[in-house]
Protein backbone atom coordinates (compact mmCIF):
# COMPACT_ATOMS: atom_id res chain seq x y z
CA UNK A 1 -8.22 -2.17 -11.31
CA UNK A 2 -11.34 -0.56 -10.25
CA UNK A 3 -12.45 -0.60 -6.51
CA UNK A 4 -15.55 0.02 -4.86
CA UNK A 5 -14.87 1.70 -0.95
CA UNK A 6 -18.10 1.59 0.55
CA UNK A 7 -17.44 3.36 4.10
CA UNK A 8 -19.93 5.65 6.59
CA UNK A 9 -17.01 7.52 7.86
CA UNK A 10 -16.44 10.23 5.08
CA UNK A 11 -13.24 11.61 6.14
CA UNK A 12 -11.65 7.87 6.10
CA UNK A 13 -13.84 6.71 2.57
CA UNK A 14 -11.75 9.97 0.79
CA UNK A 15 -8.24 9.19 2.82
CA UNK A 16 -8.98 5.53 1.52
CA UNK A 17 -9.63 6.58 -2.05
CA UNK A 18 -6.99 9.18 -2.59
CA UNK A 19 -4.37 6.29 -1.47
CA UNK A 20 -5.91 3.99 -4.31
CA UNK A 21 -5.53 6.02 -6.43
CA UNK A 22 -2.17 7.11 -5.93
CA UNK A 23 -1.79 3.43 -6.37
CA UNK A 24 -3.30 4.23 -9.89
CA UNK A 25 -6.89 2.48 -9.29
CA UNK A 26 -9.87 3.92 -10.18
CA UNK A 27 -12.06 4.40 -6.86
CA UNK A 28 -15.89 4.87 -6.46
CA UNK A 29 -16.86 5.96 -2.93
CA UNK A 30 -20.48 5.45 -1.15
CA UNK A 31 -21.59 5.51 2.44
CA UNK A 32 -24.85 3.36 2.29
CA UNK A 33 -25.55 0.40 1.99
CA UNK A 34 -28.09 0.93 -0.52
CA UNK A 35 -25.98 2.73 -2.61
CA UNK A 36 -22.88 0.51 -2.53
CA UNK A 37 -25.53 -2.07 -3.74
CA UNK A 38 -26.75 -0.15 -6.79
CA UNK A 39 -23.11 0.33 -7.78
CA UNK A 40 -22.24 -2.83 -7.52
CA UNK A 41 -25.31 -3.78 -10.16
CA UNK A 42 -23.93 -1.25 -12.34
CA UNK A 43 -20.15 -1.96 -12.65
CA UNK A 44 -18.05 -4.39 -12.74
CA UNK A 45 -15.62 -4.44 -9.50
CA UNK A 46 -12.53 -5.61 -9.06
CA UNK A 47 -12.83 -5.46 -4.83
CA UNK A 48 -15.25 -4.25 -2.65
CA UNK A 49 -14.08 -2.60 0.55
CA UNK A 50 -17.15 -3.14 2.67
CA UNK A 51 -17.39 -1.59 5.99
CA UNK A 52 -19.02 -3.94 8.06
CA UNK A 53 -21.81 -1.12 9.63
CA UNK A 54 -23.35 1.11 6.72
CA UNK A 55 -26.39 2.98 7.60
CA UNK A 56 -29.25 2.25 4.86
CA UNK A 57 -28.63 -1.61 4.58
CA UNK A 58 -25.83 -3.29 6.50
CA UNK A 59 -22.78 -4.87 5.06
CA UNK A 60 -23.30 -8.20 6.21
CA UNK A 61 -26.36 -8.08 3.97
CA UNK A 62 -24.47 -6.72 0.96
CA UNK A 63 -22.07 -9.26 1.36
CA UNK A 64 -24.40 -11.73 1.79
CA UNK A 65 -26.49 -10.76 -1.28
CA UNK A 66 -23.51 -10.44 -3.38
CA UNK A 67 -22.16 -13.59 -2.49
CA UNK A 68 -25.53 -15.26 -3.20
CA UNK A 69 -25.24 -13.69 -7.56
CA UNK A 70 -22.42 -15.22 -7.60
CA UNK A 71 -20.51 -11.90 -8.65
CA UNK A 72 -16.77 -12.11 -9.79
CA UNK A 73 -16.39 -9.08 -7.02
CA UNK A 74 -14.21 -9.51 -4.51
CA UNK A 75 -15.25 -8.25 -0.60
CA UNK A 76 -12.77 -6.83 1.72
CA UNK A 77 -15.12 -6.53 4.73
CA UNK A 78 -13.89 -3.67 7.49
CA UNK A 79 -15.38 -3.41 10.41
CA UNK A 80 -14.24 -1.64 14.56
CA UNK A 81 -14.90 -5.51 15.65
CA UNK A 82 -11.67 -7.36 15.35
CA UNK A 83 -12.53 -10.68 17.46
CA UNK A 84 -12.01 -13.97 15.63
CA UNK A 85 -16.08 -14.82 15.97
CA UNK A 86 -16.41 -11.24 13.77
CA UNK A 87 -14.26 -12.04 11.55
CA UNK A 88 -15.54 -16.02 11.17
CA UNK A 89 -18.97 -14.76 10.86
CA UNK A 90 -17.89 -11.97 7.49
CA UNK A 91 -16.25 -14.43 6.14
CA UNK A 92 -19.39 -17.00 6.43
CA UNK A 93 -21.33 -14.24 4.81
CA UNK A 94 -19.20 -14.43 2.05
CA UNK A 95 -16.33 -11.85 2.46
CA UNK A 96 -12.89 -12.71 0.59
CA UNK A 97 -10.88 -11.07 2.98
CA UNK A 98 -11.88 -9.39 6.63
CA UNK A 99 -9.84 -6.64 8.17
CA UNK A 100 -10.41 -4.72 11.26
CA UNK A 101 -10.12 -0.77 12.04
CA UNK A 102 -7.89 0.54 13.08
CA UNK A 103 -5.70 -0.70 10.65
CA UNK A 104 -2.22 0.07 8.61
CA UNK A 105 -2.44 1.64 5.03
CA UNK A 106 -0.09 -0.74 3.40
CA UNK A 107 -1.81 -3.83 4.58
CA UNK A 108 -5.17 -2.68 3.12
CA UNK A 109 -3.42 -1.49 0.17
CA UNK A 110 -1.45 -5.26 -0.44
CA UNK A 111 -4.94 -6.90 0.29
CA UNK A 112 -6.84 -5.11 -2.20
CA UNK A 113 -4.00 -6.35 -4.31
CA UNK A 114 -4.15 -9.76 -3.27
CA UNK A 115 -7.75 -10.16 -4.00
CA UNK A 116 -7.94 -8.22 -7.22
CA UNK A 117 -5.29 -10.72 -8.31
CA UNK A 118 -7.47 -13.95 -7.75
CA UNK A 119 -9.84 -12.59 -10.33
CA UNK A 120 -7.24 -12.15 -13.16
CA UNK A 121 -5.32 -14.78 -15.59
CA UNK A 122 -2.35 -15.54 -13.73
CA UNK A 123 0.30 -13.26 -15.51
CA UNK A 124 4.17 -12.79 -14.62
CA UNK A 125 4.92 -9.98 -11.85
CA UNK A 126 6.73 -8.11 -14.86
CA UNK A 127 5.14 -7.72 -18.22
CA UNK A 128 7.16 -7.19 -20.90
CA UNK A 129 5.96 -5.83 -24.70
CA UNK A 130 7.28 -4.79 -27.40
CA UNK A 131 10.25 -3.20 -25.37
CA UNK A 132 8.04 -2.35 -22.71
CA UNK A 133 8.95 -3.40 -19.53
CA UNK A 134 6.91 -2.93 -16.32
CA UNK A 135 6.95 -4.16 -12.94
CA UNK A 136 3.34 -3.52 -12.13
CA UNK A 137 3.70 -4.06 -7.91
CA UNK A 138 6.61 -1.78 -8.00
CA UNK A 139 5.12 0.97 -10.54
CA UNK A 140 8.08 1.14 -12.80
CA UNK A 141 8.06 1.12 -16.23
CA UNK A 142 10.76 1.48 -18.85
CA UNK A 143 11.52 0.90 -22.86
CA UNK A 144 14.42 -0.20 -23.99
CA UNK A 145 16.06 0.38 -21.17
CA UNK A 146 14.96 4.18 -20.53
CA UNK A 147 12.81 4.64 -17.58
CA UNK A 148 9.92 6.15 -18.13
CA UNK A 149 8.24 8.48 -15.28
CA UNK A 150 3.91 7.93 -15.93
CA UNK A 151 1.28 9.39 -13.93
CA UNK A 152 -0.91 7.08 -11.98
CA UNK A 153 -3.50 7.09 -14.30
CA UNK A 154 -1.01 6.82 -17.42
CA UNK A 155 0.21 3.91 -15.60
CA UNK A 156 -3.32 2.29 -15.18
CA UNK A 157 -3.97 2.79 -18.81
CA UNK A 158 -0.67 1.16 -19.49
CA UNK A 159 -1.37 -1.75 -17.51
CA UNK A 160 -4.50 -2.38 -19.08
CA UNK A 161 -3.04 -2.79 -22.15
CA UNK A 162 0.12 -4.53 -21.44
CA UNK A 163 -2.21 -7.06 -19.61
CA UNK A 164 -4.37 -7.61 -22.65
CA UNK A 165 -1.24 -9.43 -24.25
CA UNK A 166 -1.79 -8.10 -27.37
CA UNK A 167 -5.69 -7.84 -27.37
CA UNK A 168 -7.93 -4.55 -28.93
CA UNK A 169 -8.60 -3.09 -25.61
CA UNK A 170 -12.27 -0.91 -26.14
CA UNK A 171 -12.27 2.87 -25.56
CA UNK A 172 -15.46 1.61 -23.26
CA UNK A 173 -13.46 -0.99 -21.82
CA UNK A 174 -10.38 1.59 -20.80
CA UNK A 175 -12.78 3.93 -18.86
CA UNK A 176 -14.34 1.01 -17.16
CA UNK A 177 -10.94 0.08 -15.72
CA UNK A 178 -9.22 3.25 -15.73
CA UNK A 179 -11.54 5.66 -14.81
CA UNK A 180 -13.98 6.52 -11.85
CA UNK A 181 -17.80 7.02 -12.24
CA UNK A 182 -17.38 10.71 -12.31
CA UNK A 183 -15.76 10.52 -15.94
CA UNK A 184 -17.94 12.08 -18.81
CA UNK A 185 -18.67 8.96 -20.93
CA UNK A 186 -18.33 11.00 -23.79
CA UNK A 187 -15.11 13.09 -22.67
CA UNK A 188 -11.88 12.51 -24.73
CA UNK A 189 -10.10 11.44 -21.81
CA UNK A 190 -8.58 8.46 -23.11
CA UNK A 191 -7.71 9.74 -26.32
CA UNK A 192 -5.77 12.99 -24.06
CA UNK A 193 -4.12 9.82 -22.07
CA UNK A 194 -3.14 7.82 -24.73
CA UNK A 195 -1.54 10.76 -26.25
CA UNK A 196 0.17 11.73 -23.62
CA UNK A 197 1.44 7.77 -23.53
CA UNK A 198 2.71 7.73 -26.62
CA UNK A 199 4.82 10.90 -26.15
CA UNK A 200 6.47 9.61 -23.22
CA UNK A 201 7.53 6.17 -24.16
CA UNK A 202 8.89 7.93 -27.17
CA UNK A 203 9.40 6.58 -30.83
CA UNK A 204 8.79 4.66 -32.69
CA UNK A 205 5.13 4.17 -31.21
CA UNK A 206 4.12 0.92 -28.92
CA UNK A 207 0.30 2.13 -29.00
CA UNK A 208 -1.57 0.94 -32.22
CA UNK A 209 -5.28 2.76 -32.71
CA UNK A 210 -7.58 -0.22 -34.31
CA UNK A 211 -10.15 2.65 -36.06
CA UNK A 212 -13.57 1.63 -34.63
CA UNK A 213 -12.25 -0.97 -32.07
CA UNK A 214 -9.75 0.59 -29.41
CA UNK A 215 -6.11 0.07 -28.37
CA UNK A 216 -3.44 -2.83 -28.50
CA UNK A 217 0.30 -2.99 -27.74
């Protein structure tokens, strides 16, 4: 999953994306407007967490002008005003969701969930594969029984391609959903993570390498 948090107040915009990505998303952060805009042209977003009052364009204009492309990316709009006419008028503009500050980590977190959900195939809570079995809300993972202890971001890379049901997942593809803008395009960071992967769900090897295409399970 890869999240936008497009927030004025720096010190909450990093608390906000460190928890994501504990939560093993990969997290942009901007505090404009005008920014969150041109990253929003650029990749392709799961969610947008859109506080309400950026400095450089406003949200509701963001919102509004995302809404209007018709882009598959979904708005969580945050703003200090938590009266019902607020929250009627952000979700006029467009918004998917509307929550107001201050608010509880969890709840953000199982909202960013919720609407990252409505733009995916519907798929079981648990994928299984090829005796891989993970329960993706409860980050556990396990083969054949064994449970298998991932970091966040081998466990994003694992979801990726468990949810591809079999599909050649690109090496493009895996840093678009995996990794943050800050990753070197040409780095060998999935190939480290893949490794790394393999190792730990152990033998014989889940991970196929299509040469020239990407990944499958």
């Amino acid at each position: 999953m890869r999240v936008l948090v497009a927030e004025d107040e720096v010190a909450l915009a990093e608390l906000v994306a460190a928890g994501l990505r504990r939560q093993a998303m990969a997290v942009d952060v901007v505090h404009d407007g005008i920014t969150a805009q041109e990253q929003l042209a650029i990749h392709d977003y799961d969610v947008v967490i859109l506080d309400r009052d950026l400095p450089g364009k406003h949200g509701d204009v963001v919102c509004a002008e995302l809404a209007a492309q018709g882009s598959r990316t979904k708005v969580l709009m945050l703003t200090a005003a938590g009266a019902m006419e607020d929250k009627v008028d952000g979700l006029r503009l467009g918004a998917d969701d509307y929550l107001a500050k201050p608010f509880e980590y969890p709840e953000l977190v199982a909202r960013v969930h919720a609407l990252a959900r409505r733009n995916q195939p519907a798929l079981p809570p648990v994928l299984e594969r090829k005796g891989v079995r993970m329960d993706v809300a409860h980050h556990d993972v396990s083969r054949e029984g064994r449970r298998v202890e991932l970091t966040p971001k081998e466990f994003a890379v694992l979801a990726v391609l468990m949810r591809a049901q079999g599909a050649v997942v690109s090496t493009e593809r895996l840093l678009e959903l995996a990794w943050d803008e800050h990753t070197d395009l040409f780095t060998n960071a999935v190939r480290v993570a893949m490794s790394k992967l393999r190792a730990k769900l152990g033998d014989p090897t889940v991970i196929e390498t299509v040469p020239g295409a990407g990944y499958r399970i």
